[in-house]
N, C-alpha and C. Protein backbone atom coordinates (compact mmCIF):
# COMPACT_ATOMS: atom_id res chain seq x y z
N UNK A 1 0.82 -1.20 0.00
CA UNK A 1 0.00 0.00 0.00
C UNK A 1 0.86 1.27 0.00
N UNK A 2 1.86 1.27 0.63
CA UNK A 2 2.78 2.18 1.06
C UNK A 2 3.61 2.87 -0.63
N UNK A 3 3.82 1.59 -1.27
CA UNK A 3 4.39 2.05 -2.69
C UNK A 3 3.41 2.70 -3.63
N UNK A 4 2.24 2.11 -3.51
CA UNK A 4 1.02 2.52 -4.30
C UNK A 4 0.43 4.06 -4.23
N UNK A 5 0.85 4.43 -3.10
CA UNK A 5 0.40 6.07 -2.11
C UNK A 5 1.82 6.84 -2.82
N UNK A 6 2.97 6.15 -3.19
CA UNK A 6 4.09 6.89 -3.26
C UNK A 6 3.58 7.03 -4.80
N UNK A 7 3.32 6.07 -5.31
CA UNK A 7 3.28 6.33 -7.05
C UNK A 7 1.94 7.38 -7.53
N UNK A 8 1.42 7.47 -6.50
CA UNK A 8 0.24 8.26 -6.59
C UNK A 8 0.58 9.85 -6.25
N UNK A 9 1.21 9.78 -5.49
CA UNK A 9 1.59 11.25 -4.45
C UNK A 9 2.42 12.04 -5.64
N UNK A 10 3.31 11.32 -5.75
CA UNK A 10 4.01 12.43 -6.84
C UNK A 10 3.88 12.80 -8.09
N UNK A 11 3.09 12.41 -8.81
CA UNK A 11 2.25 12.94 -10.25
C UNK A 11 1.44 14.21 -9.45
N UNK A 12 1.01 13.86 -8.35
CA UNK A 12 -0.06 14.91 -7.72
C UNK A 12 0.21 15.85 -7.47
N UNK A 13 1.56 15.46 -6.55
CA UNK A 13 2.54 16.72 -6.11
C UNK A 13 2.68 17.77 -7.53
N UNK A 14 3.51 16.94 -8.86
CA UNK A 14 3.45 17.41 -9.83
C UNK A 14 2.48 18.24 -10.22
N UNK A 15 1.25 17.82 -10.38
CA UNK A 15 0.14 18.16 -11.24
C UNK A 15 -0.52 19.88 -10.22
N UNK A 16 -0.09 19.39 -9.06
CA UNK A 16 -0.57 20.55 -8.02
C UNK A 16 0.62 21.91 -8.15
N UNK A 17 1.42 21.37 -8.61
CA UNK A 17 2.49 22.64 -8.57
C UNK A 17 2.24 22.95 -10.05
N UNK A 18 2.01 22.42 -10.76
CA UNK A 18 1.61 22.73 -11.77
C UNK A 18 0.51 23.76 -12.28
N UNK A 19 -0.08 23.69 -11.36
CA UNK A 19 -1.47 24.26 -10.75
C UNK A 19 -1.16 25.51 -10.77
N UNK A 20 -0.17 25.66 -9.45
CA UNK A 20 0.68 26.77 -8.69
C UNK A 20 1.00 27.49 -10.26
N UNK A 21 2.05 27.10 -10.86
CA UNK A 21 2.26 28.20 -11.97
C UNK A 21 1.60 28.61 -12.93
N UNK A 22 0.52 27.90 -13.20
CA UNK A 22 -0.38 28.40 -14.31
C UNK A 22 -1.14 29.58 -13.41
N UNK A 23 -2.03 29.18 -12.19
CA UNK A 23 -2.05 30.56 -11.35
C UNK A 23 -1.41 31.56 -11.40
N UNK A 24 -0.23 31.63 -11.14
CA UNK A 24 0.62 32.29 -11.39
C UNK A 24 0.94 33.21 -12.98
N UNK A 25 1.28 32.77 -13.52
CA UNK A 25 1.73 32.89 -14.98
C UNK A 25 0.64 33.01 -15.81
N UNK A 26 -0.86 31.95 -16.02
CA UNK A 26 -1.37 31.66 -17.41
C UNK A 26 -2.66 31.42 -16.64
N UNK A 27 -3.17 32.33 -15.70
CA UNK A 27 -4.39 31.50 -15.25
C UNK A 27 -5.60 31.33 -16.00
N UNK A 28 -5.36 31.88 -17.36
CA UNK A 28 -6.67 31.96 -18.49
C UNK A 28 -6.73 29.85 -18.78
N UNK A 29 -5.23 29.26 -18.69
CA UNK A 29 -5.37 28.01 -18.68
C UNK A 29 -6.60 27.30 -17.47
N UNK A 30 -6.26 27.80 -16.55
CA UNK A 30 -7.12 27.33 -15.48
C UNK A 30 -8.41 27.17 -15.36
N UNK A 31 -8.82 28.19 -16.11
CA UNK A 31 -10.55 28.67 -16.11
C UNK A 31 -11.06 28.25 -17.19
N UNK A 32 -10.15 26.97 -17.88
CA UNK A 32 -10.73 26.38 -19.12
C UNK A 32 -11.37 25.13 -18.45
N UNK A 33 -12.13 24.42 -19.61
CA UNK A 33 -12.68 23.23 -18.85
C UNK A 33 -11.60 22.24 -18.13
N UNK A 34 -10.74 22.23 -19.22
CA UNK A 34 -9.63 20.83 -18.50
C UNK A 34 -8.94 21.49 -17.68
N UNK A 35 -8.54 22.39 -17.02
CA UNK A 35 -7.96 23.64 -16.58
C UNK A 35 -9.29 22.67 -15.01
N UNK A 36 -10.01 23.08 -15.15
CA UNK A 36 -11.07 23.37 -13.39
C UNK A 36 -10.88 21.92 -13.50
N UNK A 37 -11.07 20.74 -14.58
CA UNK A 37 -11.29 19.66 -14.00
C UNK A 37 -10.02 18.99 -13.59
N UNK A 38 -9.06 19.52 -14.23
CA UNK A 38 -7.75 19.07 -13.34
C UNK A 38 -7.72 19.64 -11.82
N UNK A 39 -8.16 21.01 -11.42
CA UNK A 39 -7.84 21.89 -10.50
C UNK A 39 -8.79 20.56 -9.80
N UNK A 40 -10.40 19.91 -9.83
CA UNK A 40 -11.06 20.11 -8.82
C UNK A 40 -10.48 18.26 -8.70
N UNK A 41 -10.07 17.58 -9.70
CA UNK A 41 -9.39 16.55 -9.44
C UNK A 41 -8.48 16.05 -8.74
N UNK A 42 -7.53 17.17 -8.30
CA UNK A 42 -6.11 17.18 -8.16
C UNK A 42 -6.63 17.49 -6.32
N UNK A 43 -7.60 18.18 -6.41
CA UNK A 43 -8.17 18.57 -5.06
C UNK A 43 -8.85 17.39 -4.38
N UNK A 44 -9.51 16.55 -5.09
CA UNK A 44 -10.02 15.47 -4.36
C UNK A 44 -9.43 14.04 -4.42
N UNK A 45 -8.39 14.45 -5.13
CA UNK A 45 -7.06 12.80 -4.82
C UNK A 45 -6.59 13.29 -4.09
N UNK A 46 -6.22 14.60 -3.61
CA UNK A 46 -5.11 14.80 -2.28
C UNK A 46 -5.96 14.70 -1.38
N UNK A 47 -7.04 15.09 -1.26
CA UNK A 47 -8.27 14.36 0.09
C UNK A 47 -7.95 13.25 0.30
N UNK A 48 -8.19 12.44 -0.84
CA UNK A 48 -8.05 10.92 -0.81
C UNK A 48 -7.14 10.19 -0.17
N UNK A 49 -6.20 11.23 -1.02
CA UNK A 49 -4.77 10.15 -0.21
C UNK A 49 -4.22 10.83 0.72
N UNK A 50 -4.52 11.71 1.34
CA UNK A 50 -4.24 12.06 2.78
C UNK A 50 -4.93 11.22 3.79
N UNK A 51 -6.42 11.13 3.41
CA UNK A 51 -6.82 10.38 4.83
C UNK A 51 -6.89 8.89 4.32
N UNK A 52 -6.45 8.48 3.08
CA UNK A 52 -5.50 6.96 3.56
C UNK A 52 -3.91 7.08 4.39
N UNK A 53 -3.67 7.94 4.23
CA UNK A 53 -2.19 8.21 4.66
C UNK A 53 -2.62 8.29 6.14
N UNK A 54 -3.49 9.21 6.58
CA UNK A 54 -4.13 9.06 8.16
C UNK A 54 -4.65 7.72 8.81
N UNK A 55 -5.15 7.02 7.92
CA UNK A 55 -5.71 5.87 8.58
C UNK A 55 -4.56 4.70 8.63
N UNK A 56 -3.31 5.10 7.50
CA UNK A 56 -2.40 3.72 7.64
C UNK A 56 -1.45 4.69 8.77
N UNK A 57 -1.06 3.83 9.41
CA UNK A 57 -0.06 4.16 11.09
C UNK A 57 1.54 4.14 10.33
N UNK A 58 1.80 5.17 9.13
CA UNK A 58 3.21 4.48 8.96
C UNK A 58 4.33 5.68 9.79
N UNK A 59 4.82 4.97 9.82
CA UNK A 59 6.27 5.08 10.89
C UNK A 59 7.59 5.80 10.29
N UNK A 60 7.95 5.25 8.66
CA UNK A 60 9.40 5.67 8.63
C UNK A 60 8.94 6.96 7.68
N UNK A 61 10.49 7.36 7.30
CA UNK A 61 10.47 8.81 7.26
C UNK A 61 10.64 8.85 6.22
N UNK A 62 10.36 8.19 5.40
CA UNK A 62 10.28 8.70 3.59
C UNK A 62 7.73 8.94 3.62
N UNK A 63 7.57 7.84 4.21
CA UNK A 63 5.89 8.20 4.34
C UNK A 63 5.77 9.16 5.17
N UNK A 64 6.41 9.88 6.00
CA UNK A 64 6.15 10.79 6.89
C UNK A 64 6.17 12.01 6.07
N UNK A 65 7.28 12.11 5.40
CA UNK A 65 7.50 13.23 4.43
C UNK A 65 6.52 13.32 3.39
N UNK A 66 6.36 11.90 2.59
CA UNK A 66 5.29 12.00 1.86
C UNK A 66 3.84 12.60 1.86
N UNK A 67 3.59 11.79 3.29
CA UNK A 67 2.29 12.66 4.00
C UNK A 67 1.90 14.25 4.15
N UNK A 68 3.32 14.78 4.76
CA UNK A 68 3.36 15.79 4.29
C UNK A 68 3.37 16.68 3.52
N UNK A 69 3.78 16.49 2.03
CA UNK A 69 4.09 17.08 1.34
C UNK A 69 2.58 17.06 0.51
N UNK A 70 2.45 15.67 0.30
CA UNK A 70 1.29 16.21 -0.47
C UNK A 70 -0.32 16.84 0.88
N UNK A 71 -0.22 17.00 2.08
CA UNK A 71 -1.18 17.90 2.45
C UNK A 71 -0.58 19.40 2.21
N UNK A 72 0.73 19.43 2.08
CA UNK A 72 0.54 20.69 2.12
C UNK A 72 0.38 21.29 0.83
N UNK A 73 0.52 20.54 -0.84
CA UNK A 73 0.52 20.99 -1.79
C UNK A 73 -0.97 21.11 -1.65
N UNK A 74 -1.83 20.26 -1.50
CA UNK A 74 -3.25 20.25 -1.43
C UNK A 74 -4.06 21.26 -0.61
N UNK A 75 -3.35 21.66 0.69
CA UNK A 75 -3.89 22.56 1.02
C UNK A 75 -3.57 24.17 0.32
N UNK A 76 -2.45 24.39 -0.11
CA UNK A 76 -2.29 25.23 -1.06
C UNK A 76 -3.35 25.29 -2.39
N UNK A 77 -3.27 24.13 -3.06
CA UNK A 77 -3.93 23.99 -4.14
C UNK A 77 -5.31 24.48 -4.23
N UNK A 78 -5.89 23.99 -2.71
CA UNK A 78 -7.50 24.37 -2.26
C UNK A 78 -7.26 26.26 -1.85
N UNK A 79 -6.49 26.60 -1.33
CA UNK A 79 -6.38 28.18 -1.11
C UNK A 79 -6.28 28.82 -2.37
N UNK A 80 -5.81 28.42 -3.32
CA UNK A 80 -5.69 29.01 -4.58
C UNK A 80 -7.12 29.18 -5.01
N UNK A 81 -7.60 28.08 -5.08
CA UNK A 81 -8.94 27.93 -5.51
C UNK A 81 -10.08 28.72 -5.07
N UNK A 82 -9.56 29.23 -3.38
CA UNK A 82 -10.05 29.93 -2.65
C UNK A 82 -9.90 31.09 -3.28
N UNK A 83 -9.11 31.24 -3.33
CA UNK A 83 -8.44 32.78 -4.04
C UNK A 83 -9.15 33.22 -5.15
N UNK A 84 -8.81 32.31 -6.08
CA UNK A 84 -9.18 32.17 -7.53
C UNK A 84 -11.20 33.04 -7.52
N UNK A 85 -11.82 32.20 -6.61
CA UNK A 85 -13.26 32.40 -6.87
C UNK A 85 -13.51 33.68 -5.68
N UNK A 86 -12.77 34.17 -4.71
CA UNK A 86 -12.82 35.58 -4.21
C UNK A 86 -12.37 37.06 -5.49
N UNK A 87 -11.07 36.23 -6.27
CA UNK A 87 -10.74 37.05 -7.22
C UNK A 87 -12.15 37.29 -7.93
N UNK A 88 -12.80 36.25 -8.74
CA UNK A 88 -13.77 36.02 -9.87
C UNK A 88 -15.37 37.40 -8.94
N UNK A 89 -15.34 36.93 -7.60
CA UNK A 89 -16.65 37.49 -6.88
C UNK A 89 -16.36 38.87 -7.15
N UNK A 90 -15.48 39.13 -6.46
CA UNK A 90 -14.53 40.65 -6.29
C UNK A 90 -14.70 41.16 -7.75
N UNK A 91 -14.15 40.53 -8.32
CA UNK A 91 -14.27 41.79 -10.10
C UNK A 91 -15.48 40.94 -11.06
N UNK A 92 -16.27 40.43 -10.71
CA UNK A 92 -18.17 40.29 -11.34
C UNK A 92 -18.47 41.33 -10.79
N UNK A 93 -18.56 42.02 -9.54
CA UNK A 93 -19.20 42.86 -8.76
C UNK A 93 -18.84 44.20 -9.14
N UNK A 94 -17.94 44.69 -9.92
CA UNK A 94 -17.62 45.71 -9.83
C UNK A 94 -18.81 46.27 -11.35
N UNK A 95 -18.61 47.41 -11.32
CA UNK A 95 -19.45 48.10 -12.41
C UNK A 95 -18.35 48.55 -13.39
């Protein structure tokens, strides 16, 4: 299980930082269809595999790191998103 979470985590990691620079740089990519369905995908495999990562008890320090890393890309990823649709509210509203 432990290898299966690793082969999973880091395309994600990938795909989430990936995220990060198109935000950044090209966010007209983002607000396309494959653009949100990667964003809202990428958001609910790091759910996923965080709270398998919570429910398995692992111990050494390559899964510890792992665990980490991808909550914290994920929680980033979800603040962006946050961002993203305060940005969108914020300038619909304006005249």
């Amino acid at each position: 299980m432990r290898n299966t979470l690793k082969i999973l985590s880091i395309p994600l990691i990938l795909v989430q930082l990936l995220i990060l620079y198109f935000w950044i740089y090209d966010w007209e990519k983002l607000v396309a269809q494959i653009g949100l369905i990667t964003w809202i995908v990428s958001i609910v495999l790091g759910i996923v595999i965080n709270l398998i990562y919570f429910k398995l008890s692992l111990k050494d320090k390559s899964s510890i790191a792992n665990k980490r890393v991808v909550l914290c890309s994920t929680l980033l990823t979800i603040v962006l998103a946050m961002g993203a649709l305060l940005i969108e509210f914020v300038t619909s509203s304006m005249p």
